[in-house]
PDB file of N, CA and C in Angstrom:
ATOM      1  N   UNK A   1       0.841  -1.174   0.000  1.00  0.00           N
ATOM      2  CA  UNK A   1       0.000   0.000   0.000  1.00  0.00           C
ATOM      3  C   UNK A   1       0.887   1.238   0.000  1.00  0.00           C
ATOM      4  N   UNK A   2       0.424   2.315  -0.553  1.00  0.00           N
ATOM      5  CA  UNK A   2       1.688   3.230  -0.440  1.00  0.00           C
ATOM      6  C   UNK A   2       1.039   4.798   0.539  1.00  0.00           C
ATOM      7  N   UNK A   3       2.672   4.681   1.313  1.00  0.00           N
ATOM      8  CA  UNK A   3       2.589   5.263   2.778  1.00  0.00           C
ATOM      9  C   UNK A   3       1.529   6.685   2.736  1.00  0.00           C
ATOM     10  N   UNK A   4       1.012   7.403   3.920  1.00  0.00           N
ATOM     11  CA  UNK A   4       0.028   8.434   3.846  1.00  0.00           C
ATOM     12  C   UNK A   4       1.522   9.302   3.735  1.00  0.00           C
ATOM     13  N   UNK A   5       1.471  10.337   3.049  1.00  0.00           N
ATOM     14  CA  UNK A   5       1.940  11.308   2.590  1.00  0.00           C
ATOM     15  C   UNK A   5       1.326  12.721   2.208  1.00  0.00           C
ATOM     16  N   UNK A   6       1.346  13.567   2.378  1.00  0.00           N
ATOM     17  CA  UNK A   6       0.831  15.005   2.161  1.00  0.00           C
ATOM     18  C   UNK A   6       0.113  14.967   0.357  1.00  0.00           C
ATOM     19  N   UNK A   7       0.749  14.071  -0.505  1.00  0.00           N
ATOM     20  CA  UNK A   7       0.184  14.253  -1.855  1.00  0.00           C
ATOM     21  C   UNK A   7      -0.060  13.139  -1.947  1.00  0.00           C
ATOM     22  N   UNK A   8      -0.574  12.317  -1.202  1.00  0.00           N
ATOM     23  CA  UNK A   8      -1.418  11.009  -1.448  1.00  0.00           C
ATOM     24  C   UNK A   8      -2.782  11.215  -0.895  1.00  0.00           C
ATOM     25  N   UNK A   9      -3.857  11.282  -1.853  1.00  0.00           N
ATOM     26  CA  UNK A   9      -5.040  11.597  -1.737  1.00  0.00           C
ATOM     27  C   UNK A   9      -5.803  10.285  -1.533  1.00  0.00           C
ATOM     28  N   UNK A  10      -6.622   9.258  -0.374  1.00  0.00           N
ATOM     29  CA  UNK A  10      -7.489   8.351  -0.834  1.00  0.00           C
ATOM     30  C   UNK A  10      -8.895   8.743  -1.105  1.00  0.00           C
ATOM     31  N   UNK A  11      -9.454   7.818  -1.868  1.00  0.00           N
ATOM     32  CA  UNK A  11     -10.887   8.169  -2.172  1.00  0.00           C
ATOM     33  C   UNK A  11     -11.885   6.887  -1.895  1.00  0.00           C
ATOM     34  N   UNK A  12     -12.524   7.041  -1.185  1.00  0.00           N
ATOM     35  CA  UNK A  12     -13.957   5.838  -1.143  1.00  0.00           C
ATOM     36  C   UNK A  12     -14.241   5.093  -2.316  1.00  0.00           C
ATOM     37  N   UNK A  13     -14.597   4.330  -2.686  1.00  0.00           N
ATOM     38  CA  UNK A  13     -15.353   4.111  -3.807  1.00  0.00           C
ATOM     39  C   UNK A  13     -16.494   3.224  -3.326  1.00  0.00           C
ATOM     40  N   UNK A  14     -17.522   3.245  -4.258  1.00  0.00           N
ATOM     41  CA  UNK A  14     -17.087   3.827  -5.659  1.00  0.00           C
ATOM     42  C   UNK A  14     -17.640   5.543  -5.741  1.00  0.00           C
ATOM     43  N   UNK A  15     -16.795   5.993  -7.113  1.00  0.00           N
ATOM     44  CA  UNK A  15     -17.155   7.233  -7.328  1.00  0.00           C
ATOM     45  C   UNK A  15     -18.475   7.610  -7.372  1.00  0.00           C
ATOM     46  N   UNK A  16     -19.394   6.659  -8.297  1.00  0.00           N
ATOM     47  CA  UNK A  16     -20.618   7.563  -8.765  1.00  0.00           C
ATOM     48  C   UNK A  16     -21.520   5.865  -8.787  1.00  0.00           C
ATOM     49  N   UNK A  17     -22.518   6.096  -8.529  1.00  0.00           N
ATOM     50  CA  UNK A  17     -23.730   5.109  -8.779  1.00  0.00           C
ATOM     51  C   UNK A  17     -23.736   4.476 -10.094  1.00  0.00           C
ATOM     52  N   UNK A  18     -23.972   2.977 -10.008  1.00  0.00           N
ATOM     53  CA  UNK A  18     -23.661   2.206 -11.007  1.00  0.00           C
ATOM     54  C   UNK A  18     -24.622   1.038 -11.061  1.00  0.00           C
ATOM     55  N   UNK A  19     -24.826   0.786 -12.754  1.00  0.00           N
ATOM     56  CA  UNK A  19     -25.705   0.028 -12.507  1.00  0.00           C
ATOM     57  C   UNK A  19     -25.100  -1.452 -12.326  1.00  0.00           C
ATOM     58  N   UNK A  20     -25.515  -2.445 -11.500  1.00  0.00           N
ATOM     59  CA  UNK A  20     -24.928  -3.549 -10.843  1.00  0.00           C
ATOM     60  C   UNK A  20     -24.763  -4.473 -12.085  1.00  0.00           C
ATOM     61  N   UNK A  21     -25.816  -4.238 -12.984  1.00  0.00           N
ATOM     62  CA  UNK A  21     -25.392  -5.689 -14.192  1.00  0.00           C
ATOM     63  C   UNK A  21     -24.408  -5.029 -14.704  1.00  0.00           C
ATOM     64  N   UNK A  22     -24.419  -3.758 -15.385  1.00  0.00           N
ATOM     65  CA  UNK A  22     -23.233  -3.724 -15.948  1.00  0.00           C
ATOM     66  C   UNK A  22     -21.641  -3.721 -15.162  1.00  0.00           C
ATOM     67  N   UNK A  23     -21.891  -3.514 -14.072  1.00  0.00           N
ATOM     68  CA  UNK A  23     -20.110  -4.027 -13.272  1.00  0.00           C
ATOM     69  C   UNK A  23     -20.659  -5.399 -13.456  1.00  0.00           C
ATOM     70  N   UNK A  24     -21.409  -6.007 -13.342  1.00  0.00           N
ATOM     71  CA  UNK A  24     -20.778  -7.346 -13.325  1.00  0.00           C
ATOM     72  C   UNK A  24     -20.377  -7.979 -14.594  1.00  0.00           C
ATOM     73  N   UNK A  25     -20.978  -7.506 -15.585  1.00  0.00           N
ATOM     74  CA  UNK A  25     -20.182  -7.749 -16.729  1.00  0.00           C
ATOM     75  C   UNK A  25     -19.060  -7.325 -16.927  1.00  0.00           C
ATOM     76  N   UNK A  26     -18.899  -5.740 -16.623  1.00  0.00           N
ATOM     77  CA  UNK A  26     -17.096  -5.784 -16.799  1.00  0.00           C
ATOM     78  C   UNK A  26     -16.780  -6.503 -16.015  1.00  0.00           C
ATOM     79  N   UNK A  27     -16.479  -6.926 -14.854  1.00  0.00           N
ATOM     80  CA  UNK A  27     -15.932  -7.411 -13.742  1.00  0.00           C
ATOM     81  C   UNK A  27     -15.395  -9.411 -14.576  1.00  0.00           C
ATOM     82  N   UNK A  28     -16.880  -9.504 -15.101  1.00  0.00           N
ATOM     83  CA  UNK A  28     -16.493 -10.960 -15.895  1.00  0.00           C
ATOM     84  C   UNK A  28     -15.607 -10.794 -17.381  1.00  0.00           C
ATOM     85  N   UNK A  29     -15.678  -9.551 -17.704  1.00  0.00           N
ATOM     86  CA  UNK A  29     -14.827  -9.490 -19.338  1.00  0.00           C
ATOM     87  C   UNK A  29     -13.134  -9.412 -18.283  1.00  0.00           C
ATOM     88  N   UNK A  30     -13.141  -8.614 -17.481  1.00  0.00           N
ATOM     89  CA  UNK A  30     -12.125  -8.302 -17.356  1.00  0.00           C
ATOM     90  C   UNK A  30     -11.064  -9.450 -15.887  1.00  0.00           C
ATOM     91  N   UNK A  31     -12.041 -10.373 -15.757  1.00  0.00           N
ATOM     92  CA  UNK A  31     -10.998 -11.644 -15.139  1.00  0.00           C
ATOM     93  C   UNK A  31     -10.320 -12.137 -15.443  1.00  0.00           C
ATOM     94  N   UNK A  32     -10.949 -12.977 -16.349  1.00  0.00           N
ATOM     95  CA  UNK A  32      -9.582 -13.271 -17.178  1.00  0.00           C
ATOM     96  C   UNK A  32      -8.032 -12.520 -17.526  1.00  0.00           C
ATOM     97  N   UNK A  33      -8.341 -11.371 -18.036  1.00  0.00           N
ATOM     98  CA  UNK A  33      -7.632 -10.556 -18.129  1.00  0.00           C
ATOM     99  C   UNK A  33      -6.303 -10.263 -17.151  1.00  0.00           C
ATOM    100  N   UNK A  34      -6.922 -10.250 -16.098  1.00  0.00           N
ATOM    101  CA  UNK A  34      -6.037  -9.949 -14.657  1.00  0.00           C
ATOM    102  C   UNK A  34      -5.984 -11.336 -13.942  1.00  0.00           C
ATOM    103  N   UNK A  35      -6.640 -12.356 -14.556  1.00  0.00           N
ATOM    104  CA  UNK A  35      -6.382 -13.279 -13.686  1.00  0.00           C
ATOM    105  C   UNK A  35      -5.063 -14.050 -12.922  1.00  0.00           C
ATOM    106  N   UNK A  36      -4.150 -13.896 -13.947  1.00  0.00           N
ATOM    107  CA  UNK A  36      -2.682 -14.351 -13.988  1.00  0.00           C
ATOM    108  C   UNK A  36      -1.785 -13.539 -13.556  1.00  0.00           C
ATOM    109  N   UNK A  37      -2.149 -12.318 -13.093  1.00  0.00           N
ATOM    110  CA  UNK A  37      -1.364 -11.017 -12.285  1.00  0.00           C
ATOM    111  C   UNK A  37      -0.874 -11.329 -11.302  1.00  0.00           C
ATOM    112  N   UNK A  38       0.531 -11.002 -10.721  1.00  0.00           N
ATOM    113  CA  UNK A  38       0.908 -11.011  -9.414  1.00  0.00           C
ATOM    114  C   UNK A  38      -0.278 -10.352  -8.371  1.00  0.00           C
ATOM    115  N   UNK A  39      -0.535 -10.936  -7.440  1.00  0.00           N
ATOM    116  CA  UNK A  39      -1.212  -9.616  -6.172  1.00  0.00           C
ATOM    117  C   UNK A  39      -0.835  -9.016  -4.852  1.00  0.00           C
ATOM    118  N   UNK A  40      -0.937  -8.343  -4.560  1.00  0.00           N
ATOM    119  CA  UNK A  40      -2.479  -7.714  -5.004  1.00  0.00           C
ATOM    120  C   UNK A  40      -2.232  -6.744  -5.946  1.00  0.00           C
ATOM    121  N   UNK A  41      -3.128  -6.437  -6.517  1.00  0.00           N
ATOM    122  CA  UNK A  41      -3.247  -5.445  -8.069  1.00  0.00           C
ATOM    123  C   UNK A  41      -2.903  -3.882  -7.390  1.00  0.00           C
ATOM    124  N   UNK A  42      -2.479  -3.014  -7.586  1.00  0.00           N
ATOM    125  CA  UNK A  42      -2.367  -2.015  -7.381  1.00  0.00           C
ATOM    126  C   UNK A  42      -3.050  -1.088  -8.647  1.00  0.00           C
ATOM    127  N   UNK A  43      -4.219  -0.277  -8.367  1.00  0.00           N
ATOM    128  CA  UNK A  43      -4.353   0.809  -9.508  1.00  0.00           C
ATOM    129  C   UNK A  43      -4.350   2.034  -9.424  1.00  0.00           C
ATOM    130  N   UNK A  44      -3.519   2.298 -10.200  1.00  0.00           N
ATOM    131  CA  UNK A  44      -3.075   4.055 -10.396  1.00  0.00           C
ATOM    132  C   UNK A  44      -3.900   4.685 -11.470  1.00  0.00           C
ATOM    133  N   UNK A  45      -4.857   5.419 -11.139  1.00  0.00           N
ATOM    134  CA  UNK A  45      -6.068   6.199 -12.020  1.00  0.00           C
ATOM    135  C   UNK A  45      -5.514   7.601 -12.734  1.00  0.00           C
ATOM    136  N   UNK A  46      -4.696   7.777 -13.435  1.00  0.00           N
ATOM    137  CA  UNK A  46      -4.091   8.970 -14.035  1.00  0.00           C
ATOM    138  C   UNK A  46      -5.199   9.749 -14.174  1.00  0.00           C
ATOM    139  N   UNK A  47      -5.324  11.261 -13.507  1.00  0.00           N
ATOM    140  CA  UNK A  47      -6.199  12.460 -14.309  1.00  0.00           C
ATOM    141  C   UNK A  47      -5.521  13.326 -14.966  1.00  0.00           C
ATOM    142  N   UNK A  48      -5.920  14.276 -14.487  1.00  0.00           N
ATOM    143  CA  UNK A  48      -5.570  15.668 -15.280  1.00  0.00           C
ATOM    144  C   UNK A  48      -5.307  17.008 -14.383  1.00  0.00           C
ATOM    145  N   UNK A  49      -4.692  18.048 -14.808  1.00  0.00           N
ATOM    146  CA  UNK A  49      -3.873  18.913 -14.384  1.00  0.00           C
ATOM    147  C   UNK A  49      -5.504  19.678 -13.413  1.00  0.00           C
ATOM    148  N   UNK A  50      -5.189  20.011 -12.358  1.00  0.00           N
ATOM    149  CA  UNK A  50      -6.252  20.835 -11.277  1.00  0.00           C
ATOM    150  C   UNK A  50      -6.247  21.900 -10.870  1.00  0.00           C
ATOM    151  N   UNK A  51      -7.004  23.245 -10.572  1.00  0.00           N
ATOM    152  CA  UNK A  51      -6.165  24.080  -9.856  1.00  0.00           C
ATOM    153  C   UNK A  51      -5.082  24.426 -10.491  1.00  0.00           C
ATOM    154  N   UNK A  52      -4.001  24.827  -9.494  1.00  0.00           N
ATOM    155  CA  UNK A  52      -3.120  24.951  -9.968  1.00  0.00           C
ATOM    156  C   UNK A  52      -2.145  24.256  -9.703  1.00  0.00           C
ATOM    157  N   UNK A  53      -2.504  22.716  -9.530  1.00  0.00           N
ATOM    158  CA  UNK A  53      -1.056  21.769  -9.587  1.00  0.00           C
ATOM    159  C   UNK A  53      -0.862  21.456 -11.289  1.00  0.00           C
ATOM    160  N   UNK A  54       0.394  21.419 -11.083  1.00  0.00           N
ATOM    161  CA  UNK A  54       1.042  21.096 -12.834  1.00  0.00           C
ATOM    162  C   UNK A  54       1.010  19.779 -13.001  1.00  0.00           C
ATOM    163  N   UNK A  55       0.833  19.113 -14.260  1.00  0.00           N
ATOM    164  CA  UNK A  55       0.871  17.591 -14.596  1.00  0.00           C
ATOM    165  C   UNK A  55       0.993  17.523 -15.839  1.00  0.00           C
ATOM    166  N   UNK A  56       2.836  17.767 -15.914  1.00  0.00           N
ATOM    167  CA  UNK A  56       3.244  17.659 -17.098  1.00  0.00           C
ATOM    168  C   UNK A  56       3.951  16.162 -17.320  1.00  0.00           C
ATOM    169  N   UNK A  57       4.416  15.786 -18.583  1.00  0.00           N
ATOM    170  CA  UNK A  57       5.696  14.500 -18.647  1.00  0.00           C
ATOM    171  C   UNK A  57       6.277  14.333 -17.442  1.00  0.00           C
ATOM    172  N   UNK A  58       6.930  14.914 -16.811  1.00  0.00           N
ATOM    173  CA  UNK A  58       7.854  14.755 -16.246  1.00  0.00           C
ATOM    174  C   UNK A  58       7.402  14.577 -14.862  1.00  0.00           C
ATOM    175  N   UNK A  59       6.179  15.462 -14.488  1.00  0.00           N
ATOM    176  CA  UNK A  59       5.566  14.593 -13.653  1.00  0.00           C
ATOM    177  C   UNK A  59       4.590  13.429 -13.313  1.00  0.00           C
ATOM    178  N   UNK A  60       4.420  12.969 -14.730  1.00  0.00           N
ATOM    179  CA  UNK A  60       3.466  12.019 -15.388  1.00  0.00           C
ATOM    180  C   UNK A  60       4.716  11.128 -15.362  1.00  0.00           C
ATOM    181  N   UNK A  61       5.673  11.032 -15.506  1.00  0.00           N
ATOM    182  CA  UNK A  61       7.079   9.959 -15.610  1.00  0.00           C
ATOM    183  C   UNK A  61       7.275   9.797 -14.283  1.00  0.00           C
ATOM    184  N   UNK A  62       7.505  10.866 -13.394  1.00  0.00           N
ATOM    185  CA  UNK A  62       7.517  10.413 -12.194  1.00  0.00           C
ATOM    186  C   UNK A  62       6.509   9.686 -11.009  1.00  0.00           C
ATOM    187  N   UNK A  63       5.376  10.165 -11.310  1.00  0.00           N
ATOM    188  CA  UNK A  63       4.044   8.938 -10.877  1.00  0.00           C
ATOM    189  C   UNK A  63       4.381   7.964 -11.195  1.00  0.00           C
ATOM    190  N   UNK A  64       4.618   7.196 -12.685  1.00  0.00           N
ATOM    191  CA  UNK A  64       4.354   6.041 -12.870  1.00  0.00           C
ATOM    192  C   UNK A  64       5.435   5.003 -12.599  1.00  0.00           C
ATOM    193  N   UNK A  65       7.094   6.357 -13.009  1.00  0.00           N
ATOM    194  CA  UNK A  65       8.253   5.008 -11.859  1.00  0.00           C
ATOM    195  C   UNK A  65       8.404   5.573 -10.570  1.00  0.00           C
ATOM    196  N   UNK A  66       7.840   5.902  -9.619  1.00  0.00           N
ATOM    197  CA  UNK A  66       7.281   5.796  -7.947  1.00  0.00           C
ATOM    198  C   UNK A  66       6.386   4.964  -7.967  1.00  0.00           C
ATOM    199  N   UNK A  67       5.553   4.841  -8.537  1.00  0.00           N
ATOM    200  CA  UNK A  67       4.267   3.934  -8.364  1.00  0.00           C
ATOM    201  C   UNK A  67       4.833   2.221  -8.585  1.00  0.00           C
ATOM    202  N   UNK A  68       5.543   1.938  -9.498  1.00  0.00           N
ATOM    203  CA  UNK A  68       6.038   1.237 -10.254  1.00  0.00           C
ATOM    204  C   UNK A  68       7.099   0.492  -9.630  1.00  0.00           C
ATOM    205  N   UNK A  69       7.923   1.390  -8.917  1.00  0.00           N
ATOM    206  CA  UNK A  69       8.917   0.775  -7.425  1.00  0.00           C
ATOM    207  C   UNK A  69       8.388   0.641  -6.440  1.00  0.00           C
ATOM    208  N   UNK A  70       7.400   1.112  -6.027  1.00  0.00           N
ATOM    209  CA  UNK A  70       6.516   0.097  -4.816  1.00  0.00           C
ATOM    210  C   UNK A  70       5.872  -0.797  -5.269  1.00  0.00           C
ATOM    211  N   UNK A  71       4.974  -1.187  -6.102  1.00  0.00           N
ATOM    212  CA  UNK A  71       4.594  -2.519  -6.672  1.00  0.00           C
ATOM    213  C   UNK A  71       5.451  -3.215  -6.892  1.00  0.00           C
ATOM    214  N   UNK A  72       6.741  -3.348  -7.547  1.00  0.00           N
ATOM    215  CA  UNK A  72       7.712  -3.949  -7.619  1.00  0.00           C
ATOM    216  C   UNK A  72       8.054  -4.468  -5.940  1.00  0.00           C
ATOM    217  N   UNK A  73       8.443  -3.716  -5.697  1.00  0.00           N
ATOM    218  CA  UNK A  73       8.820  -3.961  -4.016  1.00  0.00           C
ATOM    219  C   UNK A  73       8.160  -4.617  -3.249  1.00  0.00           C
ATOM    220  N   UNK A  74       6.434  -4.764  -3.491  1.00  0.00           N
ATOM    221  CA  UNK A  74       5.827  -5.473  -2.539  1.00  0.00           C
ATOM    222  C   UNK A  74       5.324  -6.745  -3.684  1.00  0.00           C
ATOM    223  N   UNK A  75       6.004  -7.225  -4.803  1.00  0.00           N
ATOM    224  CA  UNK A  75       5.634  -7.966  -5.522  1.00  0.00           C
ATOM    225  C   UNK A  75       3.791  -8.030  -6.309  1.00  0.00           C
ATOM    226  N   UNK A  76       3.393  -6.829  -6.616  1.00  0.00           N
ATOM    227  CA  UNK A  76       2.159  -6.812  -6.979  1.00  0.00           C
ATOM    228  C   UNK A  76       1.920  -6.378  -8.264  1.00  0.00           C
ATOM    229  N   UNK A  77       1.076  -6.479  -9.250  1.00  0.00           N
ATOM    230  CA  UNK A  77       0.880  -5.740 -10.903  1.00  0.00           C
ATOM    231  C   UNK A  77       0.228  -4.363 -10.705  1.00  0.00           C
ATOM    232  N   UNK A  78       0.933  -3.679 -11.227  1.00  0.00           N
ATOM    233  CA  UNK A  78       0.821  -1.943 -11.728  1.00  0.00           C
ATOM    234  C   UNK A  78      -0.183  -1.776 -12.698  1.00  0.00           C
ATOM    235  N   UNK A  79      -1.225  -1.386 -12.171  1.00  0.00           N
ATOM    236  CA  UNK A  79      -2.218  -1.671 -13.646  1.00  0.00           C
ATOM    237  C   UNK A  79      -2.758   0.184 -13.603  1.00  0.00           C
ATOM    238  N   UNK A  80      -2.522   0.761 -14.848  1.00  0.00           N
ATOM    239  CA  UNK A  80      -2.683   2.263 -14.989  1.00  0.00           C
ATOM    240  C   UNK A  80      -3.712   2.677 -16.000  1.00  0.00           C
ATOM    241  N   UNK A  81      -4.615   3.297 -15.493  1.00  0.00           N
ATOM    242  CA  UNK A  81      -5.730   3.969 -16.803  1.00  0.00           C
ATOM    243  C   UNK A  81      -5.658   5.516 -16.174  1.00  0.00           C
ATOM    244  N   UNK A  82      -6.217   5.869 -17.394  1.00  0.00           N
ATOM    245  CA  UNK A  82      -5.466   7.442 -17.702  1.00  0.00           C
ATOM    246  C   UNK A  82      -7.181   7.654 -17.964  1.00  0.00           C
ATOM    247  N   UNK A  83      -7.230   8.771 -17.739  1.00  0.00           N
ATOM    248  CA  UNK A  83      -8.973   9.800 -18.159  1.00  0.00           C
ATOM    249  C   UNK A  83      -9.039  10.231 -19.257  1.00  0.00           C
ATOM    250  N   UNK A  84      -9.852  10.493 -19.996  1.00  0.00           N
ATOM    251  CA  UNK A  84      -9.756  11.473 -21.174  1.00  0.00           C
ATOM    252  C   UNK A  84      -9.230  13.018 -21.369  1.00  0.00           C
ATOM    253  N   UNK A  85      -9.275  13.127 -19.902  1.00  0.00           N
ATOM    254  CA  UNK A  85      -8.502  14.730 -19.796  1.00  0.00           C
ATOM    255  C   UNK A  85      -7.013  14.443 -19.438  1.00  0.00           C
ATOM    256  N   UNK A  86      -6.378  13.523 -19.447  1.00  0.00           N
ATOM    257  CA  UNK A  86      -5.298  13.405 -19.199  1.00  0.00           C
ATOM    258  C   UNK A  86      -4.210  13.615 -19.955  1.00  0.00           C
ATOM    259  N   UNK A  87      -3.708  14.875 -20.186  1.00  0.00           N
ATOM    260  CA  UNK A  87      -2.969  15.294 -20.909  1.00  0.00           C
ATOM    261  C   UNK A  87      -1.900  13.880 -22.151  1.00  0.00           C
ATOM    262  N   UNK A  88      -2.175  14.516 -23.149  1.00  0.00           N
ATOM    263  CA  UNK A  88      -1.927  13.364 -24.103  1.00  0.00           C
ATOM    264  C   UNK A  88      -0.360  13.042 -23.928  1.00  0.00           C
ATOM    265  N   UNK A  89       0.658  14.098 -24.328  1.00  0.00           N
ATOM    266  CA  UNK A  89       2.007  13.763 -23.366  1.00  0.00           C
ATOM    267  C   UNK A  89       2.020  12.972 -22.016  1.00  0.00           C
ATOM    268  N   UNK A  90       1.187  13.029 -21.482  1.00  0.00           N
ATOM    269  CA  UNK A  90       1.473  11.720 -20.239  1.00  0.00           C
ATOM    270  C   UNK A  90       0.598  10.248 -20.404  1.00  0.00           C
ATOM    271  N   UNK A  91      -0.259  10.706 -21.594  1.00  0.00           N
ATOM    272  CA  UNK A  91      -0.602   9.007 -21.629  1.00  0.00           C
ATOM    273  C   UNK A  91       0.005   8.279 -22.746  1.00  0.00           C
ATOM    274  N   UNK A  92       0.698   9.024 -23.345  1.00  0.00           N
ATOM    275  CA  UNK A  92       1.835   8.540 -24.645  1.00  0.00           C
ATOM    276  C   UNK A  92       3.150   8.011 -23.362  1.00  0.00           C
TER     277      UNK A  92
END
């Protein structure tokens, strides 16, 4: 799990009301998928720039190898989805 820190934000989930058949269909497309993953899964939800914090490359490079050396470290799969506002330089 990675340590509480001043820029580590957690969030409840889930975000927003959902309808139950359709998670359970993703939930069944996407087993397989992850089934063969080291665990536990770790997911890193990439957004987009806020306010006024910056979220350029370079800090889009640095999320993902920090994120990337603690999963490593506690032996778990790094699994990353990016938003549609997520600046295209950081999801390239």
């Amino acid at each position: 799990m990675l340590p509480d820190a001043p820029n580590v934000v957690r969030h409840g989930l889930p975000f927003m009301h959902v309808d139950e058949a359709r998670l359970e269909a993703a939930r069944s497309s996407w087993a397989s998928r992850l089934a063969d993953l080291p665990r536990p899964l770790t997911a890193l939800m990439v957004g987009r720039p806020t306010g006024g914090l910056r979220f350029d490359l370079d800090t889009g490079r640095t999320l993902f190898e920090r994120s990337l050396a603690i999963a490593e470290a506690q032996g778990s799969s790094l699994y990353v989805t990016t938003s549609r506002r997520t600046p295209a330089a950081v999801v390239d």
